[in-house]
Structures are given as C-alpha cells and as structure tokens.
PDB file of N, CA and C in Angstrom:
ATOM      1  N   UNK A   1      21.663 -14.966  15.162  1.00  0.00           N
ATOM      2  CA  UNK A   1      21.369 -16.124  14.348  1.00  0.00           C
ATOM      3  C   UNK A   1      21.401 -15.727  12.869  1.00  0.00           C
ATOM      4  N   UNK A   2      21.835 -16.365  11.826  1.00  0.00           N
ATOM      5  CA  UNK A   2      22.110 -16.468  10.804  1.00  0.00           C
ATOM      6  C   UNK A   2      21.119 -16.838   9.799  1.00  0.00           C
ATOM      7  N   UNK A   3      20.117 -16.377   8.889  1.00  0.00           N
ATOM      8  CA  UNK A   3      18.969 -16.398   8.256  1.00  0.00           C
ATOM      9  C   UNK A   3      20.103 -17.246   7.320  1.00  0.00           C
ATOM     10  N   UNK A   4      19.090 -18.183   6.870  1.00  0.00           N
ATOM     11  CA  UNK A   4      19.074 -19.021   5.037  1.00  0.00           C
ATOM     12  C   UNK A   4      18.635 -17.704   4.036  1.00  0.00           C
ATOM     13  N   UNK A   5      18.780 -18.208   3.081  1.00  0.00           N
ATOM     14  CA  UNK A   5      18.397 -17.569   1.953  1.00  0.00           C
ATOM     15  C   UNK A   5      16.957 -17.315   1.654  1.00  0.00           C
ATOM     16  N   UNK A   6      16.410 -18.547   2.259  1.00  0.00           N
ATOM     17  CA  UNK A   6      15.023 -18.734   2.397  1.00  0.00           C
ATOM     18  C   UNK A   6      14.475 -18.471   3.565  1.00  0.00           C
ATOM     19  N   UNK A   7      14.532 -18.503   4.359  1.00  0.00           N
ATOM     20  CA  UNK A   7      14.193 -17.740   5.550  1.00  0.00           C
ATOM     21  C   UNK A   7      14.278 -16.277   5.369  1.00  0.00           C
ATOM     22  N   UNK A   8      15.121 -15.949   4.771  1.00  0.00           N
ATOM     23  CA  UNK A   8      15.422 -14.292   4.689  1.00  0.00           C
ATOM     24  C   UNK A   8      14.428 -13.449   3.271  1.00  0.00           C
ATOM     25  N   UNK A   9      14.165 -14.788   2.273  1.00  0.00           N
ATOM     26  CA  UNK A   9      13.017 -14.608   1.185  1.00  0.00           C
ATOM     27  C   UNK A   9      11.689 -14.581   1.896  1.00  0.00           C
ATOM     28  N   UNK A  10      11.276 -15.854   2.738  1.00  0.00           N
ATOM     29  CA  UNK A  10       9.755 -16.004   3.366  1.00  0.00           C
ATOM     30  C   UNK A  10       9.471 -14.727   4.060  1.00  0.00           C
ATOM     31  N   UNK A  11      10.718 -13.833   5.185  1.00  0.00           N
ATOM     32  CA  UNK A  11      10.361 -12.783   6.072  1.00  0.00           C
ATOM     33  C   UNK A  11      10.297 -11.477   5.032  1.00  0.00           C
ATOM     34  N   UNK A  12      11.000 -11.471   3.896  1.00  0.00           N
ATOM     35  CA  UNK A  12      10.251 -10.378   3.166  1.00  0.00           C
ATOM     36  C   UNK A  12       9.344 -10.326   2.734  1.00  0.00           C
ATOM     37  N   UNK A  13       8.377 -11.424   2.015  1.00  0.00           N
ATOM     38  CA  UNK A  13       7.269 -11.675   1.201  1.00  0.00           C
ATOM     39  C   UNK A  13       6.292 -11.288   2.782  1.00  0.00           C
ATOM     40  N   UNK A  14       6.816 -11.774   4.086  1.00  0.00           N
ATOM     41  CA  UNK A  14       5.585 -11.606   4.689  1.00  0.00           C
ATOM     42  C   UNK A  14       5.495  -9.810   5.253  1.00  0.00           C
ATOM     43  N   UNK A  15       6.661  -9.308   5.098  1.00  0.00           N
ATOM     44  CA  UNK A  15       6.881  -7.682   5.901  1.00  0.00           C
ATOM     45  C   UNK A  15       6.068  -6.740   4.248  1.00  0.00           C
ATOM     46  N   UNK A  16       6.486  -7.476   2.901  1.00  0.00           N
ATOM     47  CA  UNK A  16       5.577  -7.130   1.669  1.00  0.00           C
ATOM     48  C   UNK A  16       4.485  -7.177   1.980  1.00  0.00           C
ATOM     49  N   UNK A  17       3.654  -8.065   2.433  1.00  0.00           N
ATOM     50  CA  UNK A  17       2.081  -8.587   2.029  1.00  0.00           C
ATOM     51  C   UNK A  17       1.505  -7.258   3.403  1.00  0.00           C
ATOM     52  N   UNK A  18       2.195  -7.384   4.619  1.00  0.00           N
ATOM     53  CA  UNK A  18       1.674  -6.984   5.793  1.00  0.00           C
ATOM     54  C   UNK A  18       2.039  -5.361   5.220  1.00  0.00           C
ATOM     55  N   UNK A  19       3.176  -4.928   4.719  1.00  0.00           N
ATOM     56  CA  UNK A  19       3.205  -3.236   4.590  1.00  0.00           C
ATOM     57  C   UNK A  19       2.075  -2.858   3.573  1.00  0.00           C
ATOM     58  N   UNK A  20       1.477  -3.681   2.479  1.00  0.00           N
ATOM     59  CA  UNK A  20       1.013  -3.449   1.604  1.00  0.00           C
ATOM     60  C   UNK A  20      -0.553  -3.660   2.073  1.00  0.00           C
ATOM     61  N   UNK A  21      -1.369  -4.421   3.119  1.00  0.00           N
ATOM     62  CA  UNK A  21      -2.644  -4.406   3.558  1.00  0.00           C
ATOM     63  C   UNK A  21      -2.296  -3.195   4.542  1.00  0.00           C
ATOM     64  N   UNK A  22      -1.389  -2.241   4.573  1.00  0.00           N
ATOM     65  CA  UNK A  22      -1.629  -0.990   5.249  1.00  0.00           C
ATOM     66  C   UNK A  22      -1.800   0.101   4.402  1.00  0.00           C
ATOM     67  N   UNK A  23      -1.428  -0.042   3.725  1.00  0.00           N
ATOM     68  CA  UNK A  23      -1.348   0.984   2.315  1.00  0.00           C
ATOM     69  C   UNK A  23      -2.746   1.510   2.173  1.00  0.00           C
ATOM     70  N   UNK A  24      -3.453   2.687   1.693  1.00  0.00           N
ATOM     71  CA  UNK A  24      -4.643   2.626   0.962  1.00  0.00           C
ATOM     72  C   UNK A  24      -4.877   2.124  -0.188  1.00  0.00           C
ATOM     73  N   UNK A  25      -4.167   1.486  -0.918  1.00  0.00           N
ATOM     74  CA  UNK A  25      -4.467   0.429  -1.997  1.00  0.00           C
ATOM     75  C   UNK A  25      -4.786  -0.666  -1.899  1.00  0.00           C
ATOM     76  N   UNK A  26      -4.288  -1.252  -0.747  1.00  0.00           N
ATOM     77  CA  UNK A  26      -4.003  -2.584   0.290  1.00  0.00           C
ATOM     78  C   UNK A  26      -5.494  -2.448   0.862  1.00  0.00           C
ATOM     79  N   UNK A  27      -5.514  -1.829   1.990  1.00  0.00           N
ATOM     80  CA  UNK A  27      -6.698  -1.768   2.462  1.00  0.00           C
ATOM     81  C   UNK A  27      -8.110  -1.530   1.672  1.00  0.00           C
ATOM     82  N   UNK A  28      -7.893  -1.051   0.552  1.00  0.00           N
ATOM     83  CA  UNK A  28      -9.446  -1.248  -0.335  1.00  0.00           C
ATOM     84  C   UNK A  28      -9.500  -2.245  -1.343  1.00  0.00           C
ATOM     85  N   UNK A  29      -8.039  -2.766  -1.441  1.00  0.00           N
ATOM     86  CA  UNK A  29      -8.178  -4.849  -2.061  1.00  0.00           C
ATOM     87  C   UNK A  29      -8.652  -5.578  -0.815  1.00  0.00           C
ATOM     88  N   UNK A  30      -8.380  -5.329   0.462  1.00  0.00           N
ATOM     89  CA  UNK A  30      -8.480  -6.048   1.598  1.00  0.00           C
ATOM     90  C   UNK A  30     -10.208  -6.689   1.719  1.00  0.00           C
ATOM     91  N   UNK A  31     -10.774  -4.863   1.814  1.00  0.00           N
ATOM     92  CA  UNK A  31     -11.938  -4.728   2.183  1.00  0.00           C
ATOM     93  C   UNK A  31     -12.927  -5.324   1.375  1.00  0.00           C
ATOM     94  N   UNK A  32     -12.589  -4.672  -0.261  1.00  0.00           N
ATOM     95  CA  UNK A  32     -13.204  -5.394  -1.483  1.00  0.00           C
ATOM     96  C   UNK A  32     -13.055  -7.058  -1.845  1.00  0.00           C
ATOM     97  N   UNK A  33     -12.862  -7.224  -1.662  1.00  0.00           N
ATOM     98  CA  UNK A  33     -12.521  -8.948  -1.706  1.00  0.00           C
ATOM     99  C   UNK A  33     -12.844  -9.686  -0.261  1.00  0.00           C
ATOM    100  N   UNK A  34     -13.337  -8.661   1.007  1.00  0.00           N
ATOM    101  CA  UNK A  34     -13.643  -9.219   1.919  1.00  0.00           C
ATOM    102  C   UNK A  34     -12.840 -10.224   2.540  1.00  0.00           C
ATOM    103  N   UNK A  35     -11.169 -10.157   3.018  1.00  0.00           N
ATOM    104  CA  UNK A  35     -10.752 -11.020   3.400  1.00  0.00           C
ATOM    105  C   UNK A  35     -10.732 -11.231   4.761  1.00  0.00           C
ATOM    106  N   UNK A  36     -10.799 -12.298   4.856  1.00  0.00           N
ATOM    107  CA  UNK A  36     -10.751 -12.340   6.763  1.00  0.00           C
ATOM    108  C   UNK A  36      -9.582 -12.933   6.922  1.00  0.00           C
ATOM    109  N   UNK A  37      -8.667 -13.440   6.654  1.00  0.00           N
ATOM    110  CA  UNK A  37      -7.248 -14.486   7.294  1.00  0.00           C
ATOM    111  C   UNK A  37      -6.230 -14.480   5.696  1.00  0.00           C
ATOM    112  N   UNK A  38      -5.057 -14.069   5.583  1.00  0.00           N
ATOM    113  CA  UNK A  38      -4.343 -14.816   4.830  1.00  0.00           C
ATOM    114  C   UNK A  38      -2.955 -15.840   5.546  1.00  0.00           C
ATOM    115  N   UNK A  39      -3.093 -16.667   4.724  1.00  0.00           N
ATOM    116  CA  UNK A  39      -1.855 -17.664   5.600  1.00  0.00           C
ATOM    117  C   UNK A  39      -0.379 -17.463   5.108  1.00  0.00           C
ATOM    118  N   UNK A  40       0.447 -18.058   5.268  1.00  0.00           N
ATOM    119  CA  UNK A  40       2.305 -17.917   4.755  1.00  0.00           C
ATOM    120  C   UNK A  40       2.532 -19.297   4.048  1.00  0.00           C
ATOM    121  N   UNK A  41       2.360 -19.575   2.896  1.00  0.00           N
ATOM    122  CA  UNK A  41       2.773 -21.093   2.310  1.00  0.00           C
ATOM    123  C   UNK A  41       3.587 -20.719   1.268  1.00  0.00           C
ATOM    124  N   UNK A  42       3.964 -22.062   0.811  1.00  0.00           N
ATOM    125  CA  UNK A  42       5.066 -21.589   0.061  1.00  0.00           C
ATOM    126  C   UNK A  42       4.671 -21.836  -1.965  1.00  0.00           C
ATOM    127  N   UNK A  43       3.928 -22.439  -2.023  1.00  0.00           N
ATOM    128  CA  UNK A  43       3.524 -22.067  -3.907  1.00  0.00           C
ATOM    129  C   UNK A  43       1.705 -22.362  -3.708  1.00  0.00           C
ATOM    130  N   UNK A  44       0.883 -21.143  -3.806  1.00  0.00           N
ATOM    131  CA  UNK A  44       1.426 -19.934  -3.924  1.00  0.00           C
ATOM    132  C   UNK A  44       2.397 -19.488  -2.298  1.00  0.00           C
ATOM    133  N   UNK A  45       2.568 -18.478  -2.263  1.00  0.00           N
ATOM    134  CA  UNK A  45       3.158 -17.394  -1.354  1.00  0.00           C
ATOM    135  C   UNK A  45       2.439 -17.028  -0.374  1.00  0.00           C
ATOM    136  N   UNK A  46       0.675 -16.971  -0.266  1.00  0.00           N
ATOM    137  CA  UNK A  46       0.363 -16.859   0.956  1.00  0.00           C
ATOM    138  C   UNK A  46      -1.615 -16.959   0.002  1.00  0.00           C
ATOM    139  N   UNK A  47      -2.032 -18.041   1.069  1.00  0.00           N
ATOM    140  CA  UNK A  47      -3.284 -18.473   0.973  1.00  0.00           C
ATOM    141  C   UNK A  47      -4.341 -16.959   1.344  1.00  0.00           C
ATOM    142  N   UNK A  48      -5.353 -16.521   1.033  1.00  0.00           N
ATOM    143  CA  UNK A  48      -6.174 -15.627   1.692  1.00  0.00           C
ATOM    144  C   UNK A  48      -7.483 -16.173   1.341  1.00  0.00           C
ATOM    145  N   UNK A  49      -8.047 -16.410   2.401  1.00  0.00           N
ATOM    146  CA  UNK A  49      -9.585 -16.720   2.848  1.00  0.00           C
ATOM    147  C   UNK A  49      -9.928 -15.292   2.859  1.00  0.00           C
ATOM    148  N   UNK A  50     -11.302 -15.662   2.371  1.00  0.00           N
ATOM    149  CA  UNK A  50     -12.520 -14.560   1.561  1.00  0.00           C
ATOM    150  C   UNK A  50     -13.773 -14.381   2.858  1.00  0.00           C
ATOM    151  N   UNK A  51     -14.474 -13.991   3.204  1.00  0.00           N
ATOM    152  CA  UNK A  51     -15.481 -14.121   4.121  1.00  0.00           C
ATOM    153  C   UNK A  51     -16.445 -15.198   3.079  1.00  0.00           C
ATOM    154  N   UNK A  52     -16.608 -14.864   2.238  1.00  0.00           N
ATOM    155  CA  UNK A  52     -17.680 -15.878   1.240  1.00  0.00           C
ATOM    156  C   UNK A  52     -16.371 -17.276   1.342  1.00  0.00           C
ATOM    157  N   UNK A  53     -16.001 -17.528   1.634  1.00  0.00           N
ATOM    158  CA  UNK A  53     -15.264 -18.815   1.785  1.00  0.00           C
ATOM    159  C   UNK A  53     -14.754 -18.945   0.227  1.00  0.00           C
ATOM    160  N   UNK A  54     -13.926 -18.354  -0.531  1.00  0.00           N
ATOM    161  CA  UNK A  54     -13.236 -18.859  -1.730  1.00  0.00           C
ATOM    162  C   UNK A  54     -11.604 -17.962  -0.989  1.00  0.00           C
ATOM    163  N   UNK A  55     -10.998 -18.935  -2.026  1.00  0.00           N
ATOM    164  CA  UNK A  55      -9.503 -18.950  -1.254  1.00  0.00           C
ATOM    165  C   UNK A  55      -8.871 -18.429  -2.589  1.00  0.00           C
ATOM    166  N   UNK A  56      -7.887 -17.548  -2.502  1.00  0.00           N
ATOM    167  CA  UNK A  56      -7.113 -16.895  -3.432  1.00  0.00           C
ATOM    168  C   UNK A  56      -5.875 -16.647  -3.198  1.00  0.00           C
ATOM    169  N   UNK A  57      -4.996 -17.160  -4.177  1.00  0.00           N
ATOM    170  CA  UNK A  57      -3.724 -17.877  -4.280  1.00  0.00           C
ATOM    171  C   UNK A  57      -2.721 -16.210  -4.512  1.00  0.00           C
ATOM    172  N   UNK A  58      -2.022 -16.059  -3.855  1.00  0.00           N
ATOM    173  CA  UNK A  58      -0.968 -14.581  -3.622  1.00  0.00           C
ATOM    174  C   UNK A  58       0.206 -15.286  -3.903  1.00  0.00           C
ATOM    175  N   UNK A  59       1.003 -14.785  -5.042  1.00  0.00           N
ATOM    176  CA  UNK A  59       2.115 -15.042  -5.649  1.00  0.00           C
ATOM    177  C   UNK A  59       2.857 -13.786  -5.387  1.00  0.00           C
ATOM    178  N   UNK A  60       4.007 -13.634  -4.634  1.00  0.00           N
ATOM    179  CA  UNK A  60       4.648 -12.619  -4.896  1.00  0.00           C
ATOM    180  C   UNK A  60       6.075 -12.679  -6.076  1.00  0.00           C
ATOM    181  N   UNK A  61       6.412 -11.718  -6.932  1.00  0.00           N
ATOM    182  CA  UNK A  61       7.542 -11.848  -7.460  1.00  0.00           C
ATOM    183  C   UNK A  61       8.361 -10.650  -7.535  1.00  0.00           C
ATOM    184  N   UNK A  62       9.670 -10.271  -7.481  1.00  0.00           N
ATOM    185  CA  UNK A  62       9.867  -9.711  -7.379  1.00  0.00           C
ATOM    186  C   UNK A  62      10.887  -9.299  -8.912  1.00  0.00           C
ATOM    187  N   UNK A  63      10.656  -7.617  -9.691  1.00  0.00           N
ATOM    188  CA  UNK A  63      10.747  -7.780 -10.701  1.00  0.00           C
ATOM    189  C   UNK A  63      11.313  -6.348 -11.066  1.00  0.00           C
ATOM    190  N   UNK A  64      12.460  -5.901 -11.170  1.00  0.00           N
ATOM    191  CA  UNK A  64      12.990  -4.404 -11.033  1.00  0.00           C
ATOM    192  C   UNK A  64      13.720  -4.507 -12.503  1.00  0.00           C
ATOM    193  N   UNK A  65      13.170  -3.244 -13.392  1.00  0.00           N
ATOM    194  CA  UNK A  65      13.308  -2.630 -14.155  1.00  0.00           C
ATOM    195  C   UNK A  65      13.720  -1.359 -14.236  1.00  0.00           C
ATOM    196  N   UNK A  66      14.886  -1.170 -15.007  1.00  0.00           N
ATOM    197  CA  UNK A  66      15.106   0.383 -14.885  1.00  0.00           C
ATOM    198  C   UNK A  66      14.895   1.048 -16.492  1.00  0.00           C
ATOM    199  N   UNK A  67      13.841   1.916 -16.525  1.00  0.00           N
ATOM    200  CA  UNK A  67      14.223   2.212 -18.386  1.00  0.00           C
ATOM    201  C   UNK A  67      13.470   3.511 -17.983  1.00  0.00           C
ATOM    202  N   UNK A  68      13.920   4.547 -18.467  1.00  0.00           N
ATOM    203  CA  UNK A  68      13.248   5.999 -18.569  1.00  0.00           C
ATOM    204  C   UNK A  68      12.344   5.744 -18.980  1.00  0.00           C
ATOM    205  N   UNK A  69      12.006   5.549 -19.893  1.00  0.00           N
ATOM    206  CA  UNK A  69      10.152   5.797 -20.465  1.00  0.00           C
ATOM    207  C   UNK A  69       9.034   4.883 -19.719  1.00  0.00           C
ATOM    208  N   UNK A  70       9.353   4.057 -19.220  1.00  0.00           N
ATOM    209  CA  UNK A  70       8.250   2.625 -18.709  1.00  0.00           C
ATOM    210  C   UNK A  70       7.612   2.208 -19.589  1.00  0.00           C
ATOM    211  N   UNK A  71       8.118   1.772 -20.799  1.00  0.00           N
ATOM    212  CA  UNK A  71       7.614   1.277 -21.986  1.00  0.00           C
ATOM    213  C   UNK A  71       7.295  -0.300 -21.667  1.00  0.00           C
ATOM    214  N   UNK A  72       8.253  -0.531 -20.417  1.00  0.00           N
ATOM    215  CA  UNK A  72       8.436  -2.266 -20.175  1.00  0.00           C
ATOM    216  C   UNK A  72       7.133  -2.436 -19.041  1.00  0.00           C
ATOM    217  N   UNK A  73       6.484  -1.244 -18.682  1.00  0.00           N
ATOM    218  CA  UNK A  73       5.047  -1.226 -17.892  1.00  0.00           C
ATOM    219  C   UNK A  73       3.891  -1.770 -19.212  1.00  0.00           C
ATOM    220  N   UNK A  74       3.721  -1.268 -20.362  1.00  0.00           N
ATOM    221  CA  UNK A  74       3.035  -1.334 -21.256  1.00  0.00           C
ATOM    222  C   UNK A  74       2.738  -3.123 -21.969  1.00  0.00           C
ATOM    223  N   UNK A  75       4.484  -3.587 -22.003  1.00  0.00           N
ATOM    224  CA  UNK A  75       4.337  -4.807 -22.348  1.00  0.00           C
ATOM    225  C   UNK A  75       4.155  -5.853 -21.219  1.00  0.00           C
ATOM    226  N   UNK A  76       4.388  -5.350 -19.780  1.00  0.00           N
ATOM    227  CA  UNK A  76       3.926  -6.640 -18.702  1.00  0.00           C
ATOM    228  C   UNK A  76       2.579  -6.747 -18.427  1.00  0.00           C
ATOM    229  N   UNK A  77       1.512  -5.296 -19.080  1.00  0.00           N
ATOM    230  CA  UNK A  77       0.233  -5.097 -18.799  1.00  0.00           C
ATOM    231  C   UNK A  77      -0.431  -6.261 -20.106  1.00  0.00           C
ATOM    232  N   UNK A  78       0.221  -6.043 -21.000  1.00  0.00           N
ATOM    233  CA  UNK A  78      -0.204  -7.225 -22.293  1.00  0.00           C
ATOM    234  C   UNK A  78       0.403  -8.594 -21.958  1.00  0.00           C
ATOM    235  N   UNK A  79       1.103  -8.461 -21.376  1.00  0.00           N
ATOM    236  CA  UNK A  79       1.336  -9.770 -20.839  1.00  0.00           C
ATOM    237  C   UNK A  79       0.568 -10.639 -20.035  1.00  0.00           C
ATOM    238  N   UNK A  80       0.823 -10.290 -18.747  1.00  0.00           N
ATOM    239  CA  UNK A  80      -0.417 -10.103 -17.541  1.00  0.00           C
ATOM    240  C   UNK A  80      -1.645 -10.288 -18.066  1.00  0.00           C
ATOM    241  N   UNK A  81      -2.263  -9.156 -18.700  1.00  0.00           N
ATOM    242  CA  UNK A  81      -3.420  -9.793 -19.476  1.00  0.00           C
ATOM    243  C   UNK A  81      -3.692 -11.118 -20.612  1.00  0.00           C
ATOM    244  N   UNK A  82      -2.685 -11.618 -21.008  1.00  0.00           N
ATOM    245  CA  UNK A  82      -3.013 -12.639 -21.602  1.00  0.00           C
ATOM    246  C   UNK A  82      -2.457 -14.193 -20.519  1.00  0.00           C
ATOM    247  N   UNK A  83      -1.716 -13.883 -19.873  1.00  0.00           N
ATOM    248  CA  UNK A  83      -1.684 -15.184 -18.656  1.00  0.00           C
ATOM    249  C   UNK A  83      -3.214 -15.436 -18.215  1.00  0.00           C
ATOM    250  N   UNK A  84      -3.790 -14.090 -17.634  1.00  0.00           N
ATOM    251  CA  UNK A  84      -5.202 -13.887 -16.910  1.00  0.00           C
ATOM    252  C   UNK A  84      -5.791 -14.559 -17.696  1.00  0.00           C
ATOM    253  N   UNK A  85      -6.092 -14.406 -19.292  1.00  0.00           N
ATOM    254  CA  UNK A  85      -7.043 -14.603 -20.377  1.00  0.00           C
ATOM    255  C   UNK A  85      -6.908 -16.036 -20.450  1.00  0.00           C
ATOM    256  N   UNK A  86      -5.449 -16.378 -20.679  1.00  0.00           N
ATOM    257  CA  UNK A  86      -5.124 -17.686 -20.983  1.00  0.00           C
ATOM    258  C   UNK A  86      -5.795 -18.976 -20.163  1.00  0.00           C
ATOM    259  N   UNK A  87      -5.524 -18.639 -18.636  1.00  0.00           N
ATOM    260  CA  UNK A  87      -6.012 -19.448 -17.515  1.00  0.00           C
ATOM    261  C   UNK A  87      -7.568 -19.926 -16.977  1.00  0.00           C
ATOM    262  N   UNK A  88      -8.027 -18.226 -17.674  1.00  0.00           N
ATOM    263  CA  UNK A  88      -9.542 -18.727 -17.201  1.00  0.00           C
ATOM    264  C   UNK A  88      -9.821 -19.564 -18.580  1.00  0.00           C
ATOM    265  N   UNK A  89      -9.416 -19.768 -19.329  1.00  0.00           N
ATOM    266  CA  UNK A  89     -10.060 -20.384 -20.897  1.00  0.00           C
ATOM    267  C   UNK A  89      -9.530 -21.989 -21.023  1.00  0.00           C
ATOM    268  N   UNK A  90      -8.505 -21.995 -20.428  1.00  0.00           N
ATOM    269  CA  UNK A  90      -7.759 -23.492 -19.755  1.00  0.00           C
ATOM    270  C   UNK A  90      -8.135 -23.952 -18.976  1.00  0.00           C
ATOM    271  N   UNK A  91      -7.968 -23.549 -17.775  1.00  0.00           N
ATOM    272  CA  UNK A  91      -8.015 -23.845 -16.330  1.00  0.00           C
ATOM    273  C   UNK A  91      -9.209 -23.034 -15.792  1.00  0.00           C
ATOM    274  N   UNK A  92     -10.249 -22.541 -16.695  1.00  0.00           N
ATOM    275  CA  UNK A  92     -10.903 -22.193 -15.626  1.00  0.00           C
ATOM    276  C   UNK A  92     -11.148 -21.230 -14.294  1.00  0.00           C
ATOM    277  N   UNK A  93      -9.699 -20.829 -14.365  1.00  0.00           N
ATOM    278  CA  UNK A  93      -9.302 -20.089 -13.283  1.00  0.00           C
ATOM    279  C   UNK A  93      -8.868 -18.581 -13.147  1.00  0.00           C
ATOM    280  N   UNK A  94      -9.921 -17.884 -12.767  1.00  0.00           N
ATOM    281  CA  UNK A  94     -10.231 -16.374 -12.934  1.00  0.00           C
ATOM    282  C   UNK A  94      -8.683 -15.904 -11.923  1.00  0.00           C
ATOM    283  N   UNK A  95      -8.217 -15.107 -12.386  1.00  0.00           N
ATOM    284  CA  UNK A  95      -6.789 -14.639 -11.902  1.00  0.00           C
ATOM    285  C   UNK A  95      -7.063 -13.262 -12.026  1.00  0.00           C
ATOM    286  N   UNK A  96      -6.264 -12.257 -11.491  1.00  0.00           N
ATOM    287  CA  UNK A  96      -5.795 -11.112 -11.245  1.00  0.00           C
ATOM    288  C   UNK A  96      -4.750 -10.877 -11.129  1.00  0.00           C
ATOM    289  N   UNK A  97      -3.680  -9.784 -11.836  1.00  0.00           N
ATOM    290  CA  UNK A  97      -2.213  -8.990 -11.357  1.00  0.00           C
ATOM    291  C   UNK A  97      -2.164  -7.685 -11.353  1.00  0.00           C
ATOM    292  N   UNK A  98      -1.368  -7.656 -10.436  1.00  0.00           N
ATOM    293  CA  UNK A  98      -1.205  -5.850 -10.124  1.00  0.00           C
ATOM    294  C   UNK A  98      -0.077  -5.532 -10.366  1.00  0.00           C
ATOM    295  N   UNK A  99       0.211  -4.842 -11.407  1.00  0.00           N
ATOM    296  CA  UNK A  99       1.237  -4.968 -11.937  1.00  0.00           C
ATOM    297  C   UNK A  99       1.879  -3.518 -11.998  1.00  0.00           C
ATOM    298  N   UNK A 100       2.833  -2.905 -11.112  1.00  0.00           N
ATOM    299  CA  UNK A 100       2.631  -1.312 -10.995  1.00  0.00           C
ATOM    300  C   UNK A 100       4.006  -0.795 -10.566  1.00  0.00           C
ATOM    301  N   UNK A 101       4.216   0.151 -11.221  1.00  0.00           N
ATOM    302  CA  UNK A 101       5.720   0.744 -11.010  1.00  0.00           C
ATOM    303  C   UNK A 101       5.906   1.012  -8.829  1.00  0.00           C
ATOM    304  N   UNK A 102       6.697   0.919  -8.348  1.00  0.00           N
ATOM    305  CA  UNK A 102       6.801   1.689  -7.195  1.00  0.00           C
ATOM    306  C   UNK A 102       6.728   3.321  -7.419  1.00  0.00           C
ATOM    307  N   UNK A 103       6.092   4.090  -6.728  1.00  0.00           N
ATOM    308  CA  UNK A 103       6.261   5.023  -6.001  1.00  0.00           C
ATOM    309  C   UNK A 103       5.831   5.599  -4.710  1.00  0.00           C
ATOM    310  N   UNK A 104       6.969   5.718  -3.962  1.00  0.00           N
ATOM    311  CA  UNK A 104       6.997   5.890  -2.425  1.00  0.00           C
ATOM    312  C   UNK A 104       5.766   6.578  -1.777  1.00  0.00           C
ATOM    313  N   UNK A 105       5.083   7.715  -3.078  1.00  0.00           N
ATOM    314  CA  UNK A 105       3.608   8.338  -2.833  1.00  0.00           C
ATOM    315  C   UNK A 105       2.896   7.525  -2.288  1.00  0.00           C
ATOM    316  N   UNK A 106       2.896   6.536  -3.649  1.00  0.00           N
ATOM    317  CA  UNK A 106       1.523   6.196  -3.459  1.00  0.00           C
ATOM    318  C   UNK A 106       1.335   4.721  -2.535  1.00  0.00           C
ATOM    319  N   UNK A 107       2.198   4.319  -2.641  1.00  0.00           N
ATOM    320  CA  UNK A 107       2.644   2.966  -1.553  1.00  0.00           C
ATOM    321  C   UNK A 107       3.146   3.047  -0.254  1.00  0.00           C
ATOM    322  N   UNK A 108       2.987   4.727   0.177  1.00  0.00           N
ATOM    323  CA  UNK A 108       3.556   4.368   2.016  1.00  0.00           C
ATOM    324  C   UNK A 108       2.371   4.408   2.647  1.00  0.00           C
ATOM    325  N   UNK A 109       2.924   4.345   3.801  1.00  0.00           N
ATOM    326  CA  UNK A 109       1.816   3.988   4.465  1.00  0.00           C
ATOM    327  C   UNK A 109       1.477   5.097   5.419  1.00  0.00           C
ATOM    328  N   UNK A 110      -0.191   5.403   5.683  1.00  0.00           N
ATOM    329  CA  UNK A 110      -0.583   6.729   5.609  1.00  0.00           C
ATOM    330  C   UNK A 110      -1.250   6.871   7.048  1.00  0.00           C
TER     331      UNK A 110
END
C-alpha cells in the first residue's frame, strides 16, 4: 500500500514522539511532567494528559541546519525564548521548547 504524504508525515511524528519517551531525556520529561496518555492530533501534533489533569500541546517541527560553528543554535535559543515570553504575556500561555542539536549519544536509546 502506498502512504500519502501525510500519512507518511503523521507515522514519523508518532515513531519521533515514541523513540524520544525512550530516550533518557524523554523519560525524565515523561516522569517530570507526570504524564499518563499522549494522543495523535493534528494542530497541535499530539495532545499529552498530565496526571494533575492539565493538557499540553506537542508541536513537532522539523528543522535541519548545517553550519560548523552552531551559531544558528544560539539565535533559535533567543528566539524560542521570546515566542515563550511573548505568549505567556498575550495569551497567557506558559510554553516550553527544546530546542537541541542531534547527537546520536545522547538521543539513542539506552
């Protein structure tokens, strides 16, 4: 059978979210935030219920940079931080991003 474009986007975001709650980075956001269930929707990307019952919105994007120095890490961290800043002062709405180069170290699964 022949995947859509979107079908073949939804099964990565979900093989992402699931390799990454195996990770030890994954598993101590998991634990710390106390999640019990996340769901598969489509804006955001996947619902996660909290044991305290607050629901937190998982956006995945996908965002590849190539530059020797990671100077372009420095400006998505000032970035990132002012979306975060921006939203809770607008909207109210306390946000978080993890915003982090790959390396195979520290992201496989152990």
């Amino acid at each position: 059978m022949i995947m859509s474009k979107n079908e073949i986007k939804e099964t990565e975001e979900k093989e992402q979210v699931e390799k990454f709650f195996k990770t030890k980075v994954g598993q101590e956001w998991y634990e710390g935030l106390g999640i019990v269930d996340y769901v598969k929707s489509e804006a955001p990307d996947f619902k996660i219920k909290t044991i305290n019952g607050v629901t937190i919105a998982l956006e995945i994007t996908k965002f590849i940079a190539e530059n020797k120095n990671f100077k372009f890490s420095q400006a998505l961290t000032r970035i990132g931080n002012k979306i975060c800043k921006e939203a809770e002062k607008k909207y109210n709405l306390q946000m978080h991003m993890l915003i982090d180069k790959y390396d195979d170290r520290k992201f496989s699964i152990r």
